[in-house]
Protein backbone atom coordinates (compact mmCIF):
# COMPACT_ATOMS: atom_id res chain seq x y z
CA UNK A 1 182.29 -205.31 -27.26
CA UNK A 2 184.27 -203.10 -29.15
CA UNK A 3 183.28 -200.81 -32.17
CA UNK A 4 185.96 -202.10 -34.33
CA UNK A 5 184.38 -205.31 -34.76
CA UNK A 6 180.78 -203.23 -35.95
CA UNK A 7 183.00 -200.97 -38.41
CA UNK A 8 184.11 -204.72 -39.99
CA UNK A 9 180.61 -205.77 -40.53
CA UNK A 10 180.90 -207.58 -43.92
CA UNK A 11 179.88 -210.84 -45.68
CA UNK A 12 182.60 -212.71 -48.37
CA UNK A 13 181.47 -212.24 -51.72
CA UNK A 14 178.87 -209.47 -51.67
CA UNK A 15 180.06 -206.70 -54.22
CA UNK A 16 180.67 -203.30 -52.76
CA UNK A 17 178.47 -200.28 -53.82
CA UNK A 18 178.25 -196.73 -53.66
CA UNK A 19 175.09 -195.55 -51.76
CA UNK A 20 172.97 -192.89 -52.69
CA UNK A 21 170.21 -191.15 -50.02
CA UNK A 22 166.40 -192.13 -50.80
CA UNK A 23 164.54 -188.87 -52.35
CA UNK A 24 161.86 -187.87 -49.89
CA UNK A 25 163.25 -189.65 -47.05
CA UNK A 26 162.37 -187.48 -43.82
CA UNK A 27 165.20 -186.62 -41.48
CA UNK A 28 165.68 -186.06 -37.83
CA UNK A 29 169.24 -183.72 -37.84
CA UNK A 30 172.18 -185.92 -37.46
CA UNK A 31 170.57 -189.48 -37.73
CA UNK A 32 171.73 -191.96 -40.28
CA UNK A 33 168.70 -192.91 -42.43
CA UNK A 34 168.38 -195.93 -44.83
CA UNK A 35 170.21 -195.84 -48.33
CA UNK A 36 169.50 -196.86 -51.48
CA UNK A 37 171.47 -199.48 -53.69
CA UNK A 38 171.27 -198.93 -57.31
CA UNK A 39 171.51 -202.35 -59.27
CA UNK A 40 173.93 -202.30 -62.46
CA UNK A 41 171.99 -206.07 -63.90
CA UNK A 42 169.47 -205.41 -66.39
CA UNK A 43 166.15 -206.10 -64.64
CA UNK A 44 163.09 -207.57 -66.00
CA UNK A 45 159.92 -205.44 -66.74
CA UNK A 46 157.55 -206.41 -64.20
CA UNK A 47 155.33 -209.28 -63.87
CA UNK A 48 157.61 -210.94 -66.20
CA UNK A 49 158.22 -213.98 -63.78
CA UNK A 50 156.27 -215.85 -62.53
CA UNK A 51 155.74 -216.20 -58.44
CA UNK A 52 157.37 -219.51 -57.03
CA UNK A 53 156.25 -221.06 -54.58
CA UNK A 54 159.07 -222.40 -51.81
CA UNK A 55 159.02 -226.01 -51.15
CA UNK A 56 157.29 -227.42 -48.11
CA UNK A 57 159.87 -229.27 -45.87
CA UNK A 58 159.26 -232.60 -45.35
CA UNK A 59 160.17 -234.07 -41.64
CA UNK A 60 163.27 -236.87 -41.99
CA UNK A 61 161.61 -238.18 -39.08
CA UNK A 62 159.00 -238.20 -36.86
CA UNK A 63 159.07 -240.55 -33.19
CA UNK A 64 157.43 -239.91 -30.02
CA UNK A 65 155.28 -236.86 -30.59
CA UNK A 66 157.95 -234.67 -32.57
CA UNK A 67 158.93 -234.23 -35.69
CA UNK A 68 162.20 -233.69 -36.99
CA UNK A 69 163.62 -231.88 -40.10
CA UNK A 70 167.29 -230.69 -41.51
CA UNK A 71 168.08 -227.37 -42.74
CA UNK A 72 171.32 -227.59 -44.33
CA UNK A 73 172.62 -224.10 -44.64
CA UNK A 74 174.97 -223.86 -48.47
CA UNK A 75 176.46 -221.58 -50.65
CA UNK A 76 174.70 -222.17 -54.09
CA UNK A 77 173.91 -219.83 -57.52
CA UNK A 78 170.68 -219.63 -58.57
CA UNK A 79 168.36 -217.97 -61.02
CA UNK A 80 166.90 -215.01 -59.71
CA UNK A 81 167.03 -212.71 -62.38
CA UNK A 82 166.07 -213.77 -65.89
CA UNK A 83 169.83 -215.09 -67.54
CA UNK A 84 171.83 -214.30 -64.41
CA UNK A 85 173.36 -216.90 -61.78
CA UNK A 86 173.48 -215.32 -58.01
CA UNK A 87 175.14 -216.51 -55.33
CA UNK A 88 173.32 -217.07 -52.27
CA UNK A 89 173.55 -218.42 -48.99
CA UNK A 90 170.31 -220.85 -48.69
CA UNK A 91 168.50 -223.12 -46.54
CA UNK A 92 168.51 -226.22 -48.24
CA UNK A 93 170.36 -224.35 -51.10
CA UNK A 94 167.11 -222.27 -52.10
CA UNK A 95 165.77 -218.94 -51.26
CA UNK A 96 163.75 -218.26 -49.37
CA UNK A 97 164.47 -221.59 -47.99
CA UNK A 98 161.56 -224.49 -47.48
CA UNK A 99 158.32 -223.49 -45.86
CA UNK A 100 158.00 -225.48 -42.48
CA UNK A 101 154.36 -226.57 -42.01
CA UNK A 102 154.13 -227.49 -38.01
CA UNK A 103 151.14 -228.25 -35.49
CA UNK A 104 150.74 -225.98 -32.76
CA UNK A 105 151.55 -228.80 -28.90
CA UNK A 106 153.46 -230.86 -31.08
CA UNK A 107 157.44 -230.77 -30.89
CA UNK A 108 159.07 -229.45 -33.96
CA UNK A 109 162.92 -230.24 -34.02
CA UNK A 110 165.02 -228.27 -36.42
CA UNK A 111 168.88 -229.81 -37.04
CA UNK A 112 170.56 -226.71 -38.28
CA UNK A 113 173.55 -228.40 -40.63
CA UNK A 114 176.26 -225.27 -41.53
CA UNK A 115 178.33 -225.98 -45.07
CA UNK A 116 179.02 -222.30 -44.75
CA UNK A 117 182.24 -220.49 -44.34
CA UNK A 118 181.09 -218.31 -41.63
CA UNK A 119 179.15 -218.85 -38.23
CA UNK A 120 175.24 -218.52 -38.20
CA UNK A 121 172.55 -218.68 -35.81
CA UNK A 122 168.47 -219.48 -36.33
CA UNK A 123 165.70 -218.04 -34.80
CA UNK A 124 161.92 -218.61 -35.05
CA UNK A 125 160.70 -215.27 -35.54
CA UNK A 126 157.26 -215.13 -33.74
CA UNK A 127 158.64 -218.71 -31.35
CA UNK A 128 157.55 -219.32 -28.44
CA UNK A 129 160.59 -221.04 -27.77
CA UNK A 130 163.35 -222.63 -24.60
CA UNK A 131 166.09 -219.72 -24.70
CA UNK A 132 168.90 -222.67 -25.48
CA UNK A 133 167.05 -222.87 -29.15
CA UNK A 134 165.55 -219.33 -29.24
CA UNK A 135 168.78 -218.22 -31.28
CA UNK A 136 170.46 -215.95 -28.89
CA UNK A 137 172.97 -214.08 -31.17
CA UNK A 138 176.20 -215.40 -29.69
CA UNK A 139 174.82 -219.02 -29.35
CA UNK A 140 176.96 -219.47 -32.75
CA UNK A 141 176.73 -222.67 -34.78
CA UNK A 142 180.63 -222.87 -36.74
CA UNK A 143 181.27 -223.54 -39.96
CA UNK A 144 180.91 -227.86 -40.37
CA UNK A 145 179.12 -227.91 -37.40
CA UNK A 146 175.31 -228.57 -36.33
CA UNK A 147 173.01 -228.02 -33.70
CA UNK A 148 169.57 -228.93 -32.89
CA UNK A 149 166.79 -226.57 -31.82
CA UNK A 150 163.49 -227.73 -30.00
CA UNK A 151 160.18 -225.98 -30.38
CA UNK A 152 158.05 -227.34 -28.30
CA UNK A 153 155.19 -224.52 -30.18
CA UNK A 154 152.76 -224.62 -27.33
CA UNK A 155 151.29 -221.28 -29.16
CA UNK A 156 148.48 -220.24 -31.76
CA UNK A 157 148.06 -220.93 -34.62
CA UNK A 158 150.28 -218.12 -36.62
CA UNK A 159 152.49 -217.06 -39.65
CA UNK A 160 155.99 -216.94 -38.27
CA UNK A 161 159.45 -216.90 -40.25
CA UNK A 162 163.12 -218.12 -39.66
CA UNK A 163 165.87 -216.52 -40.38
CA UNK A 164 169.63 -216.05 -39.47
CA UNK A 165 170.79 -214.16 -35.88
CA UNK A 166 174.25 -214.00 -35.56
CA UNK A 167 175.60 -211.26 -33.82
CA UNK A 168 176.60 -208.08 -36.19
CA UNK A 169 176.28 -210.42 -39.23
CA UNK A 170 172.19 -210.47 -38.91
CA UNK A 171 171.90 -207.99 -41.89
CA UNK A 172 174.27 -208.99 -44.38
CA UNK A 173 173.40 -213.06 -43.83
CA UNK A 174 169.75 -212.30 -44.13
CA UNK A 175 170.44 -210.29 -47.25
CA UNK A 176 172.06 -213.35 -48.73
CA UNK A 177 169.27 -215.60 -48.22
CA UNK A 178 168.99 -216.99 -44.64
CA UNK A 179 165.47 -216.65 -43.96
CA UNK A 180 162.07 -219.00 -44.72
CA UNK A 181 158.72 -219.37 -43.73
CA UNK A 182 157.19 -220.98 -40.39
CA UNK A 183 153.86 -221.89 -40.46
CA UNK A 184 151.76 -223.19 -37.12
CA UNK A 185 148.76 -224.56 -37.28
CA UNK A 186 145.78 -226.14 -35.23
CA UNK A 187 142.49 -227.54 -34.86
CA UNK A 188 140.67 -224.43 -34.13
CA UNK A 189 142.24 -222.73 -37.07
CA UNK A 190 141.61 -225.66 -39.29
CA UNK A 191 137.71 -225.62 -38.31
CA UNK A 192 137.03 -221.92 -40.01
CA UNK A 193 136.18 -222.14 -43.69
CA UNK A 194 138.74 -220.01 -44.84
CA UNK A 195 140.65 -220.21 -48.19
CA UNK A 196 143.33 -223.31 -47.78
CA UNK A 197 145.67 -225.21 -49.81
CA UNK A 198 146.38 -223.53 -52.64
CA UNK A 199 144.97 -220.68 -51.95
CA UNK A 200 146.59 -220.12 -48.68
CA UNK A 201 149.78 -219.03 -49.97
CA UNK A 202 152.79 -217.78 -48.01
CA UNK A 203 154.43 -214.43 -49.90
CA UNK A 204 157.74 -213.29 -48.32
CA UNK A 205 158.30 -210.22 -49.38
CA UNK A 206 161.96 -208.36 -49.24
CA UNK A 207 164.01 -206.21 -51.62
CA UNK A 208 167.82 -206.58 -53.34
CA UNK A 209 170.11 -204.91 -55.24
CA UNK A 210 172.31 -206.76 -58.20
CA UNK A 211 175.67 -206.05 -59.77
CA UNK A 212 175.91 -206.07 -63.73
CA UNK A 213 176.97 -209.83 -62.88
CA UNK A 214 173.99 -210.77 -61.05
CA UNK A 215 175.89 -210.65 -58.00
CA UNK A 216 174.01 -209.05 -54.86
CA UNK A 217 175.31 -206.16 -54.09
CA UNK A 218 175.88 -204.72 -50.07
CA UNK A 219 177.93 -202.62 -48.86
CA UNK A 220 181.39 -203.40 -48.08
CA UNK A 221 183.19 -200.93 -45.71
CA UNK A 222 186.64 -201.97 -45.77
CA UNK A 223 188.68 -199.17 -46.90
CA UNK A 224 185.76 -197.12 -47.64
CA UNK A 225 185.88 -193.74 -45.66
CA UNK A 226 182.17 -192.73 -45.10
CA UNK A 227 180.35 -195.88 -46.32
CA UNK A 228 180.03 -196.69 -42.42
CA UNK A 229 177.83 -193.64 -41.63
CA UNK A 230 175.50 -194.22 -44.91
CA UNK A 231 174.98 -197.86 -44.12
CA UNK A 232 173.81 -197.53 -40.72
CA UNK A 233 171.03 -196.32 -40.99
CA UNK A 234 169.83 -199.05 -43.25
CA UNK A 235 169.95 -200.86 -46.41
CA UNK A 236 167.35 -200.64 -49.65
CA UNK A 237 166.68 -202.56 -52.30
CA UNK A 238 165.89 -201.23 -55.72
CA UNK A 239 164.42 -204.82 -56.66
CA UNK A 240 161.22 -205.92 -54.94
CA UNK A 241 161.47 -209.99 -54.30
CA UNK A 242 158.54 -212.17 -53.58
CA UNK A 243 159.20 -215.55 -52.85
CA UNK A 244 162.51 -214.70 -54.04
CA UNK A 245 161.19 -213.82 -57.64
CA UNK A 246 161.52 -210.19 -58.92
CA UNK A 247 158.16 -208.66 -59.08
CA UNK A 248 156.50 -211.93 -59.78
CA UNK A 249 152.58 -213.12 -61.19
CA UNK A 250 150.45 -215.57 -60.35
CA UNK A 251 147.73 -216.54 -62.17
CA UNK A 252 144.48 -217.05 -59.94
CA UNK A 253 141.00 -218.04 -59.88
CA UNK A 254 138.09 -216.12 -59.41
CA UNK A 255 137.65 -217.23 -55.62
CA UNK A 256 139.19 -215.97 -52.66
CA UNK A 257 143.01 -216.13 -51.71
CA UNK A 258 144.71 -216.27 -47.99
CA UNK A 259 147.63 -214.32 -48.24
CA UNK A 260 150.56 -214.41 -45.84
CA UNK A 261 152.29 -211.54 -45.91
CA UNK A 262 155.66 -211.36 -44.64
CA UNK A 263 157.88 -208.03 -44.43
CA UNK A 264 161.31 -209.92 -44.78
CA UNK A 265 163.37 -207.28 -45.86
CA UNK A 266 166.53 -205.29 -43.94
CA UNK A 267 165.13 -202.10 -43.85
CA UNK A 268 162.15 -200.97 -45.95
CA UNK A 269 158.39 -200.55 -44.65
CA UNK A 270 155.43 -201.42 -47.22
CA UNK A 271 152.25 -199.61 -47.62
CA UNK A 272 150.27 -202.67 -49.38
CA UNK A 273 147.63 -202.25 -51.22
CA UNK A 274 145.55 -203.72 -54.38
CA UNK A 275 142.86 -200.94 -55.15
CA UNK A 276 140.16 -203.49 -53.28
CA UNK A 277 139.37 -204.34 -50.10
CA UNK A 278 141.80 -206.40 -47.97
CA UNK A 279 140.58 -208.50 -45.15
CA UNK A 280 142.73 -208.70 -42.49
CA UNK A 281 142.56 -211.80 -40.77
CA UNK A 282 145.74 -212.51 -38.56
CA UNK A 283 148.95 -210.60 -37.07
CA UNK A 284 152.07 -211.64 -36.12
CA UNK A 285 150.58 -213.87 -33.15
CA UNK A 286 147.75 -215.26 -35.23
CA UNK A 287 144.09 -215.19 -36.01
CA UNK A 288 142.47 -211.70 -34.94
CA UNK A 289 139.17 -211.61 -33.46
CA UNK A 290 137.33 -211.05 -35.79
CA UNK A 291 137.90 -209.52 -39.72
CA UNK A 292 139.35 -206.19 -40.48
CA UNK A 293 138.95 -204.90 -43.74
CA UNK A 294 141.21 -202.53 -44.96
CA UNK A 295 142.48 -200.72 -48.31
CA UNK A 296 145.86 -200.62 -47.14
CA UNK A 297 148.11 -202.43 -44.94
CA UNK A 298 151.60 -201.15 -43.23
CA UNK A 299 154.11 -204.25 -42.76
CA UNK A 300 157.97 -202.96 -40.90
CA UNK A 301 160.15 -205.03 -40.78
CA UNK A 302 159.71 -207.98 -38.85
CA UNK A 303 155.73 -208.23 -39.17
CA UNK A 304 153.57 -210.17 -40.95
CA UNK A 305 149.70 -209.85 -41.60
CA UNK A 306 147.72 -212.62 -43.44
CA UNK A 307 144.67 -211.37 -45.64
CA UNK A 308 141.82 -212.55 -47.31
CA UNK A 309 141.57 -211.11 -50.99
CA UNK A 310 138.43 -212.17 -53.01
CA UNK A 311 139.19 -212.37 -56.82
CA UNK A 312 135.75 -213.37 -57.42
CA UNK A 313 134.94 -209.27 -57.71
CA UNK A 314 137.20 -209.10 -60.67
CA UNK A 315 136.60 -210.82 -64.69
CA UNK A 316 138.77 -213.46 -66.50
CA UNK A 317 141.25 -211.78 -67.75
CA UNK A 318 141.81 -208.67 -65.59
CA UNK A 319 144.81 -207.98 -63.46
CA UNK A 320 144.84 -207.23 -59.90
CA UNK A 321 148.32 -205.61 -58.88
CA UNK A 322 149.83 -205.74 -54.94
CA UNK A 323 151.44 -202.00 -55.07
CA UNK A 324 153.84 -200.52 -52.16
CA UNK A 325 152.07 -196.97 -51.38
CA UNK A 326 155.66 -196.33 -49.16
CA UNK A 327 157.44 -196.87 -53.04
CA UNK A 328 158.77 -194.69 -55.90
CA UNK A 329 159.58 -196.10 -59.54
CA UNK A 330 160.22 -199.77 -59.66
CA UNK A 331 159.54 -199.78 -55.97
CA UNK A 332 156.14 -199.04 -55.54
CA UNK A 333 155.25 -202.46 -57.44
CA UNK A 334 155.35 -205.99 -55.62
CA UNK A 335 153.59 -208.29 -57.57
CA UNK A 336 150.51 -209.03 -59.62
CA UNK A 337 147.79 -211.38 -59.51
CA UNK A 338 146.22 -212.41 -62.85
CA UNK A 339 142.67 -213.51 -63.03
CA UNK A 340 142.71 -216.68 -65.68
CA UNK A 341 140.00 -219.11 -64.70
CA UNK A 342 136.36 -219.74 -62.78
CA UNK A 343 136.58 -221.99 -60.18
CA UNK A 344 134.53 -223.80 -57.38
CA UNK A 345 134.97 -221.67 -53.89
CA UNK A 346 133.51 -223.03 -50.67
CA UNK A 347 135.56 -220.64 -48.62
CA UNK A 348 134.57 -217.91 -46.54
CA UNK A 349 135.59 -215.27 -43.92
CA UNK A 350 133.81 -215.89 -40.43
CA UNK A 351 132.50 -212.84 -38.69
CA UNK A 352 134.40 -214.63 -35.55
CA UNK A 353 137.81 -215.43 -36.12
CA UNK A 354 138.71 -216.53 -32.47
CA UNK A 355 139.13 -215.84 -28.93
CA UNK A 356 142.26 -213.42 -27.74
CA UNK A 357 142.68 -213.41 -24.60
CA UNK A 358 143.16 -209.25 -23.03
CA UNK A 359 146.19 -208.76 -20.76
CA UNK A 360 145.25 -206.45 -18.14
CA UNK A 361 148.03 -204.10 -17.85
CA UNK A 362 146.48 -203.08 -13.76
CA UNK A 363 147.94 -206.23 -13.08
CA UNK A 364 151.58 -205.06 -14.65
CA UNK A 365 153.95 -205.88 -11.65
CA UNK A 366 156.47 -202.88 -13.26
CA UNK A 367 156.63 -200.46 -15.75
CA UNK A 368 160.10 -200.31 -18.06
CA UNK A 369 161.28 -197.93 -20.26
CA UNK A 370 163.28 -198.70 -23.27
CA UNK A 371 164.41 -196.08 -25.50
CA UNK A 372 165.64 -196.13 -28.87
CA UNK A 373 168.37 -193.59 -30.04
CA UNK A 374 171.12 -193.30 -32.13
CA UNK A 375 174.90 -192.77 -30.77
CA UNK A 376 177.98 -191.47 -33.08
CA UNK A 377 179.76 -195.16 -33.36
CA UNK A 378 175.72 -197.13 -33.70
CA UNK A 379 172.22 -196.96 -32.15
CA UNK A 380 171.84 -197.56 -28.30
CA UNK A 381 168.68 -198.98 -26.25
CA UNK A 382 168.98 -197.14 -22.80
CA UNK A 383 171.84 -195.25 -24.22
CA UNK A 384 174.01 -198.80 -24.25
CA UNK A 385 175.09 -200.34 -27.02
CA UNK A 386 174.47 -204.43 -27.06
CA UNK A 387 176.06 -206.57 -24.47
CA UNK A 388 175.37 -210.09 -24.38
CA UNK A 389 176.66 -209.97 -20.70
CA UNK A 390 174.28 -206.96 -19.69
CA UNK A 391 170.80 -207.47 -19.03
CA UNK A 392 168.58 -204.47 -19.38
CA UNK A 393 166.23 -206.03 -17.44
CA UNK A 394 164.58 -209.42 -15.46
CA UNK A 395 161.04 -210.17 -15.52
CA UNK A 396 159.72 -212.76 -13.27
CA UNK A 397 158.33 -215.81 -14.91
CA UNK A 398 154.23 -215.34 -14.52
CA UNK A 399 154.23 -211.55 -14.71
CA UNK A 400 152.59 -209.04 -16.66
CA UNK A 401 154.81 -205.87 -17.29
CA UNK A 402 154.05 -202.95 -19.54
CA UNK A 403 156.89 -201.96 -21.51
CA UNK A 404 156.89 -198.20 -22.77
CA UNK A 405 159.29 -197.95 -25.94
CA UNK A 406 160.36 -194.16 -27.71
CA UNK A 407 162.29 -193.43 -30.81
CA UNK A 408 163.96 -190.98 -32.42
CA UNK A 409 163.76 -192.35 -36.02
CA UNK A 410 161.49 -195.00 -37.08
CA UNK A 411 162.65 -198.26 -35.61
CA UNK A 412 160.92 -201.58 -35.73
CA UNK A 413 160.74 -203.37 -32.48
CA UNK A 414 161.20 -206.92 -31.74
CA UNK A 415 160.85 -209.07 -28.27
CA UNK A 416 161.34 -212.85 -28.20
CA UNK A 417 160.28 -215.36 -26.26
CA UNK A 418 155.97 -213.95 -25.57
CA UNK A 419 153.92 -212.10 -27.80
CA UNK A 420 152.59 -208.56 -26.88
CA UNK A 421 149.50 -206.12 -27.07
CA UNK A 422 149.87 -202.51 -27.87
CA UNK A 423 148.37 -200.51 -25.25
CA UNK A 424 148.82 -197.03 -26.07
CA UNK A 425 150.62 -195.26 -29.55
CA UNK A 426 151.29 -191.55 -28.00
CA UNK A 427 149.22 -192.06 -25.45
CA UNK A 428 146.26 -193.13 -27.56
CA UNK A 429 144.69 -196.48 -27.61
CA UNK A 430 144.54 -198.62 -30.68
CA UNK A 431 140.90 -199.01 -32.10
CA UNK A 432 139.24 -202.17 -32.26
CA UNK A 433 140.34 -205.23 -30.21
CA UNK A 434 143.92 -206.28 -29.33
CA UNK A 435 146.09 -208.59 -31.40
CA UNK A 436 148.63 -210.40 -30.36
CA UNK A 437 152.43 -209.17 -31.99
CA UNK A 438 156.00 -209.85 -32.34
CA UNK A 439 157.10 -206.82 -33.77
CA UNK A 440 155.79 -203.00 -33.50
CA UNK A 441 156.94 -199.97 -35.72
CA UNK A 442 158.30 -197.06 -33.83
CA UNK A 443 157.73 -194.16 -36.28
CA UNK A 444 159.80 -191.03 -35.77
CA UNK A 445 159.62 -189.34 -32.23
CA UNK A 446 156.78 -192.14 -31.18
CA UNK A 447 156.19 -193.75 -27.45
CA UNK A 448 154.43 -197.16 -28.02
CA UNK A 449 153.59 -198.82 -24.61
CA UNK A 450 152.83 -202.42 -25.03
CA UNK A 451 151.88 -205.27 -22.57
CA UNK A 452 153.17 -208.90 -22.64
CA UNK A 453 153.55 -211.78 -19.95
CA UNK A 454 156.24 -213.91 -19.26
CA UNK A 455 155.58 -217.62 -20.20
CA UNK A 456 156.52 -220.90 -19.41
CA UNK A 457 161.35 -220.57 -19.82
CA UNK A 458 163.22 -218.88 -17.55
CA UNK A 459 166.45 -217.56 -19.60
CA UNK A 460 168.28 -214.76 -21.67
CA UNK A 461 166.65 -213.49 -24.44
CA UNK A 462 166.50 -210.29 -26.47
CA UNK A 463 164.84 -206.99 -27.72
CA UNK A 464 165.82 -205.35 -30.61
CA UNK A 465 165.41 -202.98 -33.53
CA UNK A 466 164.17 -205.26 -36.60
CA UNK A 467 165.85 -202.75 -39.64
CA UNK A 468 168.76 -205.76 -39.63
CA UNK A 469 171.33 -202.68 -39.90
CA UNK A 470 170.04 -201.10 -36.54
CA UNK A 471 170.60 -204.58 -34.67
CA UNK A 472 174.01 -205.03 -36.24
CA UNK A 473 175.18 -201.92 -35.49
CA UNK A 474 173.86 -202.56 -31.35
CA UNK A 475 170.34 -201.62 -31.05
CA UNK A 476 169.38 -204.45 -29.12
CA UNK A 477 168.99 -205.23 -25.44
CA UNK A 478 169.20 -208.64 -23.72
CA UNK A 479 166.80 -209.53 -20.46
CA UNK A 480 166.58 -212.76 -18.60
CA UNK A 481 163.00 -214.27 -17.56
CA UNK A 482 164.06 -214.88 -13.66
């Protein structure tokens, strides 16, 4: 590993931008924080669009107990502002690319096809997944080639997302379009009246800049003196996407609405709110407990949160808008919901939700420390940049551990392979009951001690900061399940 190769980060065909700091940003002395892209395209006013919903994928097969689908990874130019073509790199040639409905115990085979010019890898964000098809960042699939990866999904039913892993290119790949929704489903699930079809609507959110040509704009560092040290600390948005749609509406009925939420984007943290009550249902590992209701929910990078929102409290005709609290200007607005019709509703939110299992962390066989810092040429876990050769640590298969994580700067934190509890967030415990996650934010100067149990593959996977600029630039850590 060499720091050349992370001052080349770079994807053909994104313009190159100058980047300007984000007002109000707070700063710990010395550390890179994430930069702004002004667009140069004339937007559209908001709510001008409406919100599209991606495609469901449809299996090209299905023989003994799997089912089997193609994502064929291409270069296309779509729509995505109003009168502009952009060039994107899509699943399927679409972004975000299809939504993959799949039953949790039933094998879901993905044939990744790449008609790309560069390498790519996929994970299944939230996967309980073999480490040959978890997407380990230098398991790289080549231009014209394929690869098939298995997931076998003995898991919960859950909102999960896929999205591109290559090594240093994570960032600038998922920028360009690489990512989709995962859904999981199962009986128990299925047997709660909650809102479905649809009304159960997945809503990837992420943000973009564009070029006067529509083009999407990233930073190119080639030749740029500087631009290295204002990129890494990660890359904004000035344009707020939602199912790839710039500040989209939908019109809805007065009845209630599952909403999956998914943070998609590089580097910015939403504050989510609609003026009304949100009822949390599920985290990144599924169905809570029971109900949360809240009037504002924090998504990082990485995480997801699905939510019950009852429209049935508002008139025909009124408007209902998802704001970022985290935002400023343009970016403070997501979308907007638009109350148009009455309609039948037999849905409802259950004061029981489901059964999650507590991990005792007495029983932790060990205790690691992981600690996330920046370091002059990137950002270092353990004060080590990534090396795919190095692991940081190996967990037995069967144990419980308890894995205590500081920051210096906010940092996102994702662990593949088994889903976690938060245990303690300095040193306090979390109120209500646990949840299962993927992905936890480090805020400035935090300790977050979680607890997780190693499942079912022994292998090399990964943990790593989920601002996509962080991991490119080495904040990650590989362990192997032993």
């Amino acid at each position: 590993m060499t720091h050349t190769r992370r001052d080349v980060l770079r994807l053909l065909g994104l313009g190159a931008v100058a980047v300007a700091g984000v007002p109000g940003c707070s700063l710990i002395a010395g550390t890179p924080q994430p930069q702004l892209l002004t667009s140069a395209a004339p937007l559209p006013r908001p709510y001008a669009v409406p919100l599209p919903v991606p495609e469901t994928a449809k299996p090209v097969r299905s023989a003994g107990g799997a089912d089997f689908y193609e994502l064929t990874e291409r270069a296309v130019e779509v729509e995505v502002l109003p009168g502009l073509r952009t060039g994107i790199w899509g699943y399927g040639g679409t972004f975000p690319g299809p939504t993959i409905e799949a039953r949790a115990g039933r094998r879901t085979v993905v044939k990744l096809v790449n008609q790309l010019g560069e390498p790519t890898v996929l994970h299944l964000h939230g996967g309980h997944t073999p480490p040959e098809s978890d997407g380990f960042p230098t398991d790289l699939v080549a231009p014209g080639a394929s690869r098939e990866y298995v997931f076998p999904l003995e898991q919960r039913a859950a909102t999960l997302w896929y999205h591109d892993h290559r090594m240093d290119y994570t960032g600038p790949q998922v920028w360009r379009g690489l990512a989709g929704m995962f859904l999981v489903r199962d009986a128990e699930e299925e047997a709660l009246p909650l809102p479905a079809g649809e009304r159960d609507l997945p809503l990837l959110i992420c943000d973009r800049s564009f070029a006067a040509d529509g083009t999407m704009l990233y930073p190119a560092l080639e030749g740029r003196p500087g631009v290295r040290e204002a990129y890494m600390g990660g890359v904004l948005g000035d344009v707020i996407l939602v199912n790839g749609a710039p500040w989209p509406e939908l019109r809805v009925a007065r009845a209630r609405y599952r909403l999956r939420l998914c943070n998609a984007s590089n580097a910015r943290t939403y504050e989510l709110a609609t003026g009304g009550p949100l009822v949390q249902i599920g985290s990144d590992g599924g169905l809570l407990a029971r109900p949360r209701t809240v009037r504002q929910l924090r998504l990082a990078p990485g995480e997801r949160a699905d939510v019950v929102v009852d429209f049935s409290a508002y008139k025909v005709g009124q408007q209902v808008e998802l704001r970022n609290l985290a935002g400023e200007g343009a970016q403070a607005k997501v979308m907007r919901f638009a109350v148009d019709r009455d309609e039948r509703d037999e849905s409802s939110v259950p004061e029981r939700l489901s059964t999650v299992e507590v991990l005792d962390p007495g029983k932790a066989k060990v205790t690691r420390d992981f600690e996330f810092s920046s370091g002059g040429m990137g950002w270092l876990i353990n004060g080590k940049p990534f090396d795919p050769k190095r692991m940081e640590a190996r967990p037995r298969l069967g144990d419980i551990e308890v894995w205590r994580l500081t920051s210096d700067v906010a940092h996102p934190v994702h662990l593949h392979l088994d889903h976690f509890q938060v245990l303690t967030v300095n040193g306090e415990r979390p109120q209500g009951p646990p949840e299962w996650k993927d992905t936890v934010e480090l805020r400035e100067a935090q300790t977050v001690e979680i607890v997780t149990r190693f499942t079912d593959y022994r292998g090399r996977y990964v943990l790593h900061c989920h601002n996509l600029e962080h991991e490119d630039m080495a904040m990650m850590a590989a362990f192997e399940v032993v």
